[in-house]
Protein backbone atom coordinates (compact mmCIF):
# COMPACT_ATOMS: atom_id res chain seq x y z
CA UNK A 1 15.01 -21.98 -0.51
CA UNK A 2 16.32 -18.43 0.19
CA UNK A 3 14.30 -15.81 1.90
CA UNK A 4 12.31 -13.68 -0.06
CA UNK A 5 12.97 -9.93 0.23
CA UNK A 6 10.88 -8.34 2.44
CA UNK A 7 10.60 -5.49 0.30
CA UNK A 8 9.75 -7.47 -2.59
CA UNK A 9 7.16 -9.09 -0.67
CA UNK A 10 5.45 -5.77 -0.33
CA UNK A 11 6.06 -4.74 -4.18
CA UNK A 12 4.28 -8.17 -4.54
CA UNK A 13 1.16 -7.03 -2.18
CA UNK A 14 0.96 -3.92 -4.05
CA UNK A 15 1.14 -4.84 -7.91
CA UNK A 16 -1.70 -7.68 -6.45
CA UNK A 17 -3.87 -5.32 -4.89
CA UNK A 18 -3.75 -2.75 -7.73
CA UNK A 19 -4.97 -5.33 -10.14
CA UNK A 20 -7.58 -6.80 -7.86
CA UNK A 21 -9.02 -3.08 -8.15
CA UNK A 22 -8.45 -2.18 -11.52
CA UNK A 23 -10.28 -5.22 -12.60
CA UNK A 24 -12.62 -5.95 -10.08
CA UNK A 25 -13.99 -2.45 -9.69
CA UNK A 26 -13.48 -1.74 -13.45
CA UNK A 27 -15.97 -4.11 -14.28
CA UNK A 28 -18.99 -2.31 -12.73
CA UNK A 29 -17.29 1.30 -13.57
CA UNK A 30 -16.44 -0.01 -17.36
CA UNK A 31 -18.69 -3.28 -17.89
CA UNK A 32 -21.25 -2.91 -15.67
CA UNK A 33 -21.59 1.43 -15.89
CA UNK A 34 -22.09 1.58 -12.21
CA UNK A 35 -23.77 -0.83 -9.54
CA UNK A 36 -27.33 0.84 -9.88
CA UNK A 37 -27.39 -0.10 -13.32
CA UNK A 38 -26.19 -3.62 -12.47
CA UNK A 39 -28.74 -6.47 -13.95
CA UNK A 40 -28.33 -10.29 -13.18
CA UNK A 41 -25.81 -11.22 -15.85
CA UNK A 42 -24.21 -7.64 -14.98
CA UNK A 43 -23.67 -8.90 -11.26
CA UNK A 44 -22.30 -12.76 -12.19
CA UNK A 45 -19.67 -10.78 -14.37
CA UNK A 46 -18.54 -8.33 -11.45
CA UNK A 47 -18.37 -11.56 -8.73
CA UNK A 48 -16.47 -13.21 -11.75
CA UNK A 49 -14.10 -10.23 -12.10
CA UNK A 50 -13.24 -10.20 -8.61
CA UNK A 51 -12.70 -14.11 -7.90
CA UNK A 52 -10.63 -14.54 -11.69
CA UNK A 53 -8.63 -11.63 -10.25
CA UNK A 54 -7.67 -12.77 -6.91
CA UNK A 55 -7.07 -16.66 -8.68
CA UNK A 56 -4.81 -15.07 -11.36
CA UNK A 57 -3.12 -13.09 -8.83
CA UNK A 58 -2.48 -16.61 -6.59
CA UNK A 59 -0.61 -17.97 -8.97
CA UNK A 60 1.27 -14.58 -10.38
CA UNK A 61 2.41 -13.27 -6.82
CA UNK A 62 1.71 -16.31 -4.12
CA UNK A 63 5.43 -17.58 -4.38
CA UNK A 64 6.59 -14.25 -3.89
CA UNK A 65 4.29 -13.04 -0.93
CA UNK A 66 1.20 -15.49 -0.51
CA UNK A 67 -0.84 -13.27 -2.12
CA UNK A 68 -2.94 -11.52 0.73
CA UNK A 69 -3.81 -8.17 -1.49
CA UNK A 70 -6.30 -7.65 1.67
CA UNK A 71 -6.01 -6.49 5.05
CA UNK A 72 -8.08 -8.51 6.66
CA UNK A 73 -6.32 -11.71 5.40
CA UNK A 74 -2.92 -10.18 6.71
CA UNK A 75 -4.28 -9.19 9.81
CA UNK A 76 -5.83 -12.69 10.18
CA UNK A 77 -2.69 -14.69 9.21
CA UNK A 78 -0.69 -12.68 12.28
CA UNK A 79 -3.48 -14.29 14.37
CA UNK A 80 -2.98 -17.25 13.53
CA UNK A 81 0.84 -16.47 13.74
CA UNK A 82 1.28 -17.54 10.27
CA UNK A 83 2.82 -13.46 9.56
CA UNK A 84 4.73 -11.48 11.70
CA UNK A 85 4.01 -8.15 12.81
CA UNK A 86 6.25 -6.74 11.05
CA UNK A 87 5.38 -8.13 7.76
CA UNK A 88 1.99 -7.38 8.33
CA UNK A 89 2.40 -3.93 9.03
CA UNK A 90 3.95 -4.25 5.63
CA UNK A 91 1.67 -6.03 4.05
CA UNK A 92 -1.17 -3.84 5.08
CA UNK A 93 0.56 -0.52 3.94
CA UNK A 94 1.22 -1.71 0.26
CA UNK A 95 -2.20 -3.46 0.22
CA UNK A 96 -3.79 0.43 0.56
CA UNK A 97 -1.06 2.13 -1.55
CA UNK A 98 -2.24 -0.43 -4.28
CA UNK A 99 -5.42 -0.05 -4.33
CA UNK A 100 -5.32 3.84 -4.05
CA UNK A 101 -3.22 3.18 -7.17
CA UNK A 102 -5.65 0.83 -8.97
CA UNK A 103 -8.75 3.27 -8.25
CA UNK A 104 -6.74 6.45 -9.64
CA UNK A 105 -6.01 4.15 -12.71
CA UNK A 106 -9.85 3.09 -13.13
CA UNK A 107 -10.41 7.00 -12.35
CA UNK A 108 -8.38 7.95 -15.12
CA UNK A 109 -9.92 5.57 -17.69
CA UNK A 110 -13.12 6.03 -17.14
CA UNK A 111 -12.91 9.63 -17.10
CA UNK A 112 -11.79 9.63 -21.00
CA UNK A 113 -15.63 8.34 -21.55
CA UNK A 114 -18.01 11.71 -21.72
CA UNK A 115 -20.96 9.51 -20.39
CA UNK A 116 -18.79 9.00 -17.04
CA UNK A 117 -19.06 11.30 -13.77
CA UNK A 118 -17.49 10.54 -10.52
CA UNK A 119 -21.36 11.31 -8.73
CA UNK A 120 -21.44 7.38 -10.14
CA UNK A 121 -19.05 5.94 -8.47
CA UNK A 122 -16.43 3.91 -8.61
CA UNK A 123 -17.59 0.46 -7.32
CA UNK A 124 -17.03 1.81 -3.91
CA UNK A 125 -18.87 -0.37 -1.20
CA UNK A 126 -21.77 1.27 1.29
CA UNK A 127 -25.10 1.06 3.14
CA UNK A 128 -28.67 2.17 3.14
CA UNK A 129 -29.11 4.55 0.44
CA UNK A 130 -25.84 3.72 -0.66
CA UNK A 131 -26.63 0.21 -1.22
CA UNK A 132 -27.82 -1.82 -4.43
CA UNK A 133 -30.77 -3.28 -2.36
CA UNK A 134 -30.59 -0.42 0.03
CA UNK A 135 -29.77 -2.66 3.05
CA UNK A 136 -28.96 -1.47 6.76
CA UNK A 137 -26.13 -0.20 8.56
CA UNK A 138 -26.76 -3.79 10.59
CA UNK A 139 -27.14 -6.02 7.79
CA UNK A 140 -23.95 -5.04 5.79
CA UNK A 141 -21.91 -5.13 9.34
CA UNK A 142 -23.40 -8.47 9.53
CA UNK A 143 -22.96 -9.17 6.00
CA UNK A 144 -18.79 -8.31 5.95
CA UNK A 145 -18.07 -9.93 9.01
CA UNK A 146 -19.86 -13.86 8.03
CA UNK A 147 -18.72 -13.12 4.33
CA UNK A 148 -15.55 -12.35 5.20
CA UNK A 149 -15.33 -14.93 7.92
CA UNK A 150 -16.35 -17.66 4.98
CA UNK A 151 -13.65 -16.53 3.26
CA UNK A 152 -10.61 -16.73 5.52
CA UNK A 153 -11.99 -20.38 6.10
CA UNK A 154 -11.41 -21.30 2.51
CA UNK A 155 -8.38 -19.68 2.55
CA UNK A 156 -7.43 -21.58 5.58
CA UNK A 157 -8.23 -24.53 4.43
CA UNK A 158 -6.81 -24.62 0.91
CA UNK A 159 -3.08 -23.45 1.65
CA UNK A 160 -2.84 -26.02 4.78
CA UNK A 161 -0.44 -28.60 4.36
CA UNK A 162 -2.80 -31.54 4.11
CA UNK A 163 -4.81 -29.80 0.89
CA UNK A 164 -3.99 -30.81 -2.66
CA UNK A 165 -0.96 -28.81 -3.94
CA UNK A 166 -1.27 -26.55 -6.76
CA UNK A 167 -5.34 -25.78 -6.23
CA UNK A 168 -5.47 -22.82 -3.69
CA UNK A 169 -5.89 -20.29 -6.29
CA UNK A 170 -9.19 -22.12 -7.77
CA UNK A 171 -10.83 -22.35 -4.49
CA UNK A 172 -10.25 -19.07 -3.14
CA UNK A 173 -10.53 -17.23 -6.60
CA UNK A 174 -14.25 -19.32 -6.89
CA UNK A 175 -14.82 -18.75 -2.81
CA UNK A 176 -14.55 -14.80 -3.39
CA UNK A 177 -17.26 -15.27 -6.53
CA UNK A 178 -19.58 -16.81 -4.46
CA UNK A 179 -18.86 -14.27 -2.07
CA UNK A 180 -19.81 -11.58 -4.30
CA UNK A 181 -22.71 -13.09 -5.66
CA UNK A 182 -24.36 -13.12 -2.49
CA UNK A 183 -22.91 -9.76 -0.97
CA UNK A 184 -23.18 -7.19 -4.25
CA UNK A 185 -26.75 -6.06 -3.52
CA UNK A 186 -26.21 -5.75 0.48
CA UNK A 187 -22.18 -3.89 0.52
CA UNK A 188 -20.87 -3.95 -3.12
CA UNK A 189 -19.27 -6.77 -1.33
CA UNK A 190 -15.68 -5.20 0.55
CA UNK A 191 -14.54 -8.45 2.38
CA UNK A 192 -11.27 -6.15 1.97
CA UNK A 193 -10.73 -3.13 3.69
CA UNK A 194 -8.26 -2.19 0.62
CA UNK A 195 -10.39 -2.61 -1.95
CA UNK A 196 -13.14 -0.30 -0.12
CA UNK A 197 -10.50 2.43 0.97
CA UNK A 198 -9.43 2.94 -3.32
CA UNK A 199 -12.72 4.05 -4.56
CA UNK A 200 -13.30 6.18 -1.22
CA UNK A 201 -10.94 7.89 -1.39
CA UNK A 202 -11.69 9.27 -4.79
CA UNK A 203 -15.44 9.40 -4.90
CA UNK A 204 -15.20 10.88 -0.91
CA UNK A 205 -19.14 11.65 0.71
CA UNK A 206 -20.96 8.86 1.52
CA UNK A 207 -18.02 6.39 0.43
CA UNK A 208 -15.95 7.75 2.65
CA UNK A 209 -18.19 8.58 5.77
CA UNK A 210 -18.90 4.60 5.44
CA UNK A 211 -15.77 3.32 5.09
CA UNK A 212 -15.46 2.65 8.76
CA UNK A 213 -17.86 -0.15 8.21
CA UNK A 214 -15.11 -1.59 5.73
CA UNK A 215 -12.27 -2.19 7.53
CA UNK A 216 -13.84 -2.78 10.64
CA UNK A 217 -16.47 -5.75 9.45
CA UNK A 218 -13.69 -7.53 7.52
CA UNK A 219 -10.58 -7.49 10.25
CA UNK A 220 -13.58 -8.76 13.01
CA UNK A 221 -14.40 -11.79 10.13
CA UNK A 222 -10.89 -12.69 9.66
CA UNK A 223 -10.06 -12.75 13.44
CA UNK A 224 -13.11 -14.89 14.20
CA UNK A 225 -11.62 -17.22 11.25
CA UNK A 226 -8.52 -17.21 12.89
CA UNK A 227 -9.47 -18.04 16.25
CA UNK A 228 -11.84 -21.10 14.80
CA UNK A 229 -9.04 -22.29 12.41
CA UNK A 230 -6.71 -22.71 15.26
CA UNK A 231 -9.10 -24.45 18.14
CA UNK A 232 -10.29 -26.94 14.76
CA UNK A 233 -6.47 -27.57 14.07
């Protein structure tokens, strides 16, 4: 098979991330009118947004690129030398572009409503008084770095060579559900420094102040992964 374009490799990373935005964050913005208004039902459909969005997105854009549409899963792969540096430097740069892109889309949309303001967000991730459940600075570090952690072990796991062909998608599209059920009330759930940097950078204050939290937790989650994916292989 001939070498994908590196360049279309990124295009691929950016269309993926931009969706994973538009729909994942879109349905609290949209469906769900804002995490502080989230019920039960409203939080299953937001973890269900995110995980049917990353599994359509395997199977859309994973021949093309592997579908990463998050840093921390590029960063993680170099680790585990499964990217190179230069790809990942790649990889990382359209994953942000994309979901700037996907958050000025939501921004857009949900401004044509009269009942929208930006003071409610745009499913942007944070702690303490920015959190559903109002949970620590400590306990959403903690939170992003095991969730995220959990994560790159599915991921792992279902695109190795001795996994059943053609299923990736459904485990890591389900993983990233269960993921969010768990981690909406403590972060929003990130897992993705991407998908936390879009919102921020349009609702700013708090979102952005936090954001450090974001893309710090995650990378830390995805390197532990890598390190115990390689000493169990």
């Amino acid at each position: 098979m001939a070498e994908i374009n590196p360049i279309k490799k990124y295009a691929a990373e950016l269309f993926g991330t931009f969706v994973l935005v538009l729909m994942g964050c879109g349905s609290v913005v949209i469906a769900g009118k804002g995490f502080e208004n989230l019920g039960g039902t409203g939080i299953v459909g937001v973890a269900l947004a995110f995980g049917l969005a990353v599994l359509v997105m395997v199977y859309a854009i994973g021949g093309i690129s592997g579908c990463h549409i998050n840093p921390a899963i590029s960063i993680s792969m170099l680790a585990a030398g499964k990217l190179s540096v230069k790809d990942t430097v790649g990889y990382v740069a359209a994953q942000c572009i994309g979901a700037v892109f996907g958050a000025g889309v939501l921004y857009g949309i949900a401004s044509g409503s009269p009942s929208f303001s930006i003071a409610n967000g745009l499913g942007q991730n944070g702690f303490d008084t920015a959190s559903l459940g109002s949970y620590s600075m400590l306990s959403a570090f903690i939170a992003e770095v095991v969730l995220t952690f959990i994560f790159l072990m599915v991921i792992f796991g279902a695109t190795s060579e001795s996994a059943p062909k053609g299923f990736a998608g459904i485990a890591i599209g389900f993983s990233l559900t269960l993921i969010h059920l768990v981690g909406i009330s403590v972060t929003g759930t990130s897992v993705n420094p991407a998908r936390s940097l879009g919102p921020a950078v349009f609702v700013g204050g708090t979102a952005l102040s936090q954001l450090w939290l974001f893309i710090v937790a995650p990378i830390i989650g995805g390197l532990i992964a890598a390190a115990v994916w390689k000493s169990l292989r």
